[in-house]
Protein backbone atom coordinates (compact mmCIF):
# COMPACT_ATOMS: atom_id res chain seq x y z
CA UNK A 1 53.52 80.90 147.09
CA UNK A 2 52.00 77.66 146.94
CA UNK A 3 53.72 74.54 145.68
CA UNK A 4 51.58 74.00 142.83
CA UNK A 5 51.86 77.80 141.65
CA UNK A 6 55.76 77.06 141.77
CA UNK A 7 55.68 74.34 140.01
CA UNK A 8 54.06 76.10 137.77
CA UNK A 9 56.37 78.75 136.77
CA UNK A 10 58.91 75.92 137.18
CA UNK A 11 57.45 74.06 134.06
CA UNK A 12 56.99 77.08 132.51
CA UNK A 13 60.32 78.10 132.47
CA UNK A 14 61.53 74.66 131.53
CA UNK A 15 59.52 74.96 128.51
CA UNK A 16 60.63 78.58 127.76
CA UNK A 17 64.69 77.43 128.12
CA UNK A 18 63.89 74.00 126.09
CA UNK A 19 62.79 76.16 123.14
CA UNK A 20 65.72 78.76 123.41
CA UNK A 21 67.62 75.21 123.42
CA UNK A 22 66.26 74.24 120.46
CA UNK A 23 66.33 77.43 118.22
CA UNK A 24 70.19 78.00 119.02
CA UNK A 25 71.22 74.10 117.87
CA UNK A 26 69.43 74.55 114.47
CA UNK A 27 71.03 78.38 113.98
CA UNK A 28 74.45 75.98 114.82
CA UNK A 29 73.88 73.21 112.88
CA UNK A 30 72.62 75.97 109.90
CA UNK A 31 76.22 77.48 110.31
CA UNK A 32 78.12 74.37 110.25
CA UNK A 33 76.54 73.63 106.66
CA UNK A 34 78.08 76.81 105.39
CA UNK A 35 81.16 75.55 103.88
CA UNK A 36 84.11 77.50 104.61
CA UNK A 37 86.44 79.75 102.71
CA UNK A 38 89.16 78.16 100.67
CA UNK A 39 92.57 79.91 100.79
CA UNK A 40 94.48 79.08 98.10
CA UNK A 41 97.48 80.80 95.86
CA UNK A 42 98.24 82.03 92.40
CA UNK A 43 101.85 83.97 91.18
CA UNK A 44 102.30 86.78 93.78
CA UNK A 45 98.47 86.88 95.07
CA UNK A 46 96.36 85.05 97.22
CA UNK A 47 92.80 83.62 96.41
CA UNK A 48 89.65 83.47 98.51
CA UNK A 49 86.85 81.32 97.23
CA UNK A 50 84.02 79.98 98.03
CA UNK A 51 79.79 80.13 97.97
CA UNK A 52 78.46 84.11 98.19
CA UNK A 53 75.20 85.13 97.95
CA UNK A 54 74.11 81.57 96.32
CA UNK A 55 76.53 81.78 94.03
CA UNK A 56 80.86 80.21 93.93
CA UNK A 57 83.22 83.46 94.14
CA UNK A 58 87.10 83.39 93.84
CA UNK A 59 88.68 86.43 94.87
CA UNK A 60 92.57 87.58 94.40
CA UNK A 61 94.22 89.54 97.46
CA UNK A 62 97.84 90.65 97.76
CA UNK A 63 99.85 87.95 99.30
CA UNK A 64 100.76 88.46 103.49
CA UNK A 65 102.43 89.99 105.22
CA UNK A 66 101.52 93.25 103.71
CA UNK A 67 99.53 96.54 104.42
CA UNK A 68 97.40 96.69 101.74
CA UNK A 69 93.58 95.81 101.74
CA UNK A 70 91.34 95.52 98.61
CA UNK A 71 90.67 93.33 96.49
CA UNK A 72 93.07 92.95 93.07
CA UNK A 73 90.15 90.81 90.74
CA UNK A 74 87.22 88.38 90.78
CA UNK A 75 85.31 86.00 89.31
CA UNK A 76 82.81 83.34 89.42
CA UNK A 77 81.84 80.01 88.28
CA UNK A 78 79.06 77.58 88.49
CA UNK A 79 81.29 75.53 91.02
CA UNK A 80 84.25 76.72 93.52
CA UNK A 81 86.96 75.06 90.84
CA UNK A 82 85.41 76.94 87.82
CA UNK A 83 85.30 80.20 89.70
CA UNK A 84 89.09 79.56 90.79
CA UNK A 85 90.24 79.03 87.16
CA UNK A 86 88.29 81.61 86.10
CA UNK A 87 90.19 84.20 88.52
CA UNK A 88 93.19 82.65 87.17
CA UNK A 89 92.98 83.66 84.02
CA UNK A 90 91.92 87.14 84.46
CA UNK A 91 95.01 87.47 86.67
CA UNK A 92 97.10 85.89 83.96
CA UNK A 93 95.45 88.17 81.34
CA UNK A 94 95.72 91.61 83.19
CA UNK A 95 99.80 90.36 83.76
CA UNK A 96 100.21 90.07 80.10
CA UNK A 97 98.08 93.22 79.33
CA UNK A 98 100.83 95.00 82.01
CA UNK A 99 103.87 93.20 80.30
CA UNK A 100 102.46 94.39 76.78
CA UNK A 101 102.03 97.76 77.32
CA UNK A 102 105.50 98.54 79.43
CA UNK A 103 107.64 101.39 77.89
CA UNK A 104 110.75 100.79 76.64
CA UNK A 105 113.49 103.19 78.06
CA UNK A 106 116.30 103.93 75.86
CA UNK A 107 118.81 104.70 78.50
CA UNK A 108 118.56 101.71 80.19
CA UNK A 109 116.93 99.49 77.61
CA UNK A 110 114.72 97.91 79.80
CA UNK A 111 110.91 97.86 79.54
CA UNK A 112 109.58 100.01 82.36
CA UNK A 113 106.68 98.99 84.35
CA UNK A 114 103.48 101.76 84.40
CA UNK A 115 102.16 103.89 86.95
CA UNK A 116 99.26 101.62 87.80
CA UNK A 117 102.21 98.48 88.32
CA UNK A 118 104.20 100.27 90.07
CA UNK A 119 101.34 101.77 92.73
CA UNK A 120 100.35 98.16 93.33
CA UNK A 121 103.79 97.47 93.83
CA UNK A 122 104.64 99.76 96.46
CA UNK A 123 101.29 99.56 98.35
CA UNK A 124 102.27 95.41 99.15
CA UNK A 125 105.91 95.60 99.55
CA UNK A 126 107.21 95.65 102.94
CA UNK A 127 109.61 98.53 101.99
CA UNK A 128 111.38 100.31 105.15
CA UNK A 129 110.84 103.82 106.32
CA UNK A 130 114.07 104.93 105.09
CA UNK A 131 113.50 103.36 102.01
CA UNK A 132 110.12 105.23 101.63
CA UNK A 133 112.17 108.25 102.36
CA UNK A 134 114.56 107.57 100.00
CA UNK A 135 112.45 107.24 97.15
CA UNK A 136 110.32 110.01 98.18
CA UNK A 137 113.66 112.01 97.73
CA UNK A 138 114.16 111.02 94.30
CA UNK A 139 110.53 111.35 93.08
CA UNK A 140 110.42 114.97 94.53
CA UNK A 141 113.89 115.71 92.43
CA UNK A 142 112.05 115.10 89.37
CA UNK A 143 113.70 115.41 86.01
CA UNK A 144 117.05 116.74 87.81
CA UNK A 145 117.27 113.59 89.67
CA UNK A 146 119.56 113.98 93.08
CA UNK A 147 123.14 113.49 93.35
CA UNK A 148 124.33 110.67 95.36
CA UNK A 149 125.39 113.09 97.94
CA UNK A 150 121.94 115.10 97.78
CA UNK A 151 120.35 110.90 97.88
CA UNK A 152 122.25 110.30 100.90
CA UNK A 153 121.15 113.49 102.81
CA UNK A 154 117.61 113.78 101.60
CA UNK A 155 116.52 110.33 102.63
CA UNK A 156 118.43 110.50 106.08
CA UNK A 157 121.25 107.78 105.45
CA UNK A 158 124.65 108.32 106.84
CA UNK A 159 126.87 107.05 104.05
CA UNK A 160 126.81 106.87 100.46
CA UNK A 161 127.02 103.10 100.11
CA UNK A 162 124.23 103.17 102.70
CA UNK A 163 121.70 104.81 100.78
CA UNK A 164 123.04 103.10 97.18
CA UNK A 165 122.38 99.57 98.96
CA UNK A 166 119.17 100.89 100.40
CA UNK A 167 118.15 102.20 96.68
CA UNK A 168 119.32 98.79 94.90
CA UNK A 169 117.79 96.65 97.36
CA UNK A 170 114.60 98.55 96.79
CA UNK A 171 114.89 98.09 93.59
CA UNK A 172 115.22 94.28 93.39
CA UNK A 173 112.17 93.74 95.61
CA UNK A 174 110.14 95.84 93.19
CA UNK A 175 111.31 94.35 90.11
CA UNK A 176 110.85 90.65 92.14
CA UNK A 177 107.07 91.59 92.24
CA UNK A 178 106.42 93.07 89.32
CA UNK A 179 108.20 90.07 87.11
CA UNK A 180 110.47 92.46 84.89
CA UNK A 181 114.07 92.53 84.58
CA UNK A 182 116.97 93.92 82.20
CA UNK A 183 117.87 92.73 78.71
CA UNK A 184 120.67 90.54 78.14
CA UNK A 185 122.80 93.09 76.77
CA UNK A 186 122.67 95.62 78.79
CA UNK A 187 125.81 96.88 80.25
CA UNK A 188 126.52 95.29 83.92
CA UNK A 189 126.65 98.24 85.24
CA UNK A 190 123.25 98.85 84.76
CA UNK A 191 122.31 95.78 85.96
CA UNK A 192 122.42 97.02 89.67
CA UNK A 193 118.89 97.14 91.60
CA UNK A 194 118.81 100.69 91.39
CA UNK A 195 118.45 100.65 87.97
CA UNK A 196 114.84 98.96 88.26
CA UNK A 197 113.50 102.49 90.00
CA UNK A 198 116.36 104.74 88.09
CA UNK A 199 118.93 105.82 85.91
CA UNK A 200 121.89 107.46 86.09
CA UNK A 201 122.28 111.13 84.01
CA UNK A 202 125.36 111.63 81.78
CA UNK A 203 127.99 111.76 84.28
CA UNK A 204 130.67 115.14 84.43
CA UNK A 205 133.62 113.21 85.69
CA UNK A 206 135.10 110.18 87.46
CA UNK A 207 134.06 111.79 90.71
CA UNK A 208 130.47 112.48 89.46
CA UNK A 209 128.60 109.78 88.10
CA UNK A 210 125.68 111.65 87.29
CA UNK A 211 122.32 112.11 89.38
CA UNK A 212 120.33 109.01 89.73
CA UNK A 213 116.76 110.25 87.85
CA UNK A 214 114.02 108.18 88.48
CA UNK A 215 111.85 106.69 85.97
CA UNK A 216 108.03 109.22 85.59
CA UNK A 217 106.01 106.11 85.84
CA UNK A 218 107.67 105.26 89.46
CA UNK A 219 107.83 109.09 90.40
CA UNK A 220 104.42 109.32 89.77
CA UNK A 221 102.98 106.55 91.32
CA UNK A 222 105.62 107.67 94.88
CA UNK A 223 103.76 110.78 94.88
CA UNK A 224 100.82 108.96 94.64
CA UNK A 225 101.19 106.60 97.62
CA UNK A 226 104.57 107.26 99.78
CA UNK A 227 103.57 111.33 100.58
């Protein structure tokens, strides 16, 4: 090959690289003008906004660490504040539309959170395997409910004040989330966690308190998203 033919393909190839060069800085500099995702926070979710499609988007997840995915609301706004406030208000909205509509239970005289609250609920709570057991047990008991005995060996526990710990503390974290609690003058006894998931039957005896029967709204939603 002579020298001026290898030259040649020498330049060419120059060229060829140069423009490669070229293209890839402007696609970089094109993606550093994309502004990035703003992570922000609102009551028990987090909020994604930022510019989609041309257009400022806020978007409400459920707060980590948690398995769930999807996406709880959205909205949007002419700028990336407008779409946040926006989002906060429909989140504040739908919480007051839950609150409104929560039955009130007349044996423990608290106002019981609905199927669709209580799925959400369980599908972002970091609730333990036996605890998922444990309320699997009680949701497949039904109306009969499950003795404390029948609770301790259905969900796998070895001891009764292991699996009435297990059932209050589950109780507590859902009630955290969900933003309900009892009334004021509601008996303390009552006023354990497991009361937030269920309630106790008319007891026979000293020695039998009655079955813990929890609440339809919760039972449903367990067979909805624990099985």
């Amino acid at each position: 090959m002579t020298r001026s033919r290898a030259q040649g393909r020498s330049d060419a190839a120059h060229d060829l690289f140069k423009g490669m060069t070229k293209k890839k800085k402007a696609k970089d500099r094109k993606k550093d003008k994309q502004p990035p995702i703003q992570v922000s926070e609102h009551g028990r979710y987090q909020i994604k906004s930022g510019l989609l499609a041309g257009k400022f988007v806020a978007r409400a997840f459920a707060k980590p660490p948690t398995q769930a995915r999807g996406m709880i609301a959205e909205a949007s706004g002419t700028t990336e504040e407008a779409a946040i406030t926006a989002l906060q208000d429909v989140i504040d909205a739908r919480q007051t539309r839950h609150i409104q509509g929560r039955r009130n239970d007349p044996d423990t005289e608290m106002s019981v959170p609905s199927v669709e609250e209580y799925i959400e609920a369980l599908g972002h709570l970091p609730l333990t395997r036996p605890q998922r057991a444990l309320l699997t047990a009680l949701s497949l008991a039904d109306v009969d409910g499950l003795t404390e005995a029948q609770l301790t060996t259905g969900s796998g526990y070895r001891s009764l004040a292991s699996a009435n710990r297990s059932l209050a503390s589950a109780g507590h974290m859902i009630a955290q989330y969900l933003s309900f609690e009892t009334r004021s003058n509601v008996q303390s006894a009552v006023l354990e966690g497991a009361s937030f998931v269920a309630f106790r039957d008319e007891a026979q005896d000293e020695k039998n308190p009655g079955n813990w029967i929890m609440y339809p709204e919760l039972r449903d939603a367990v067979k909805a998203t624990l099985r």
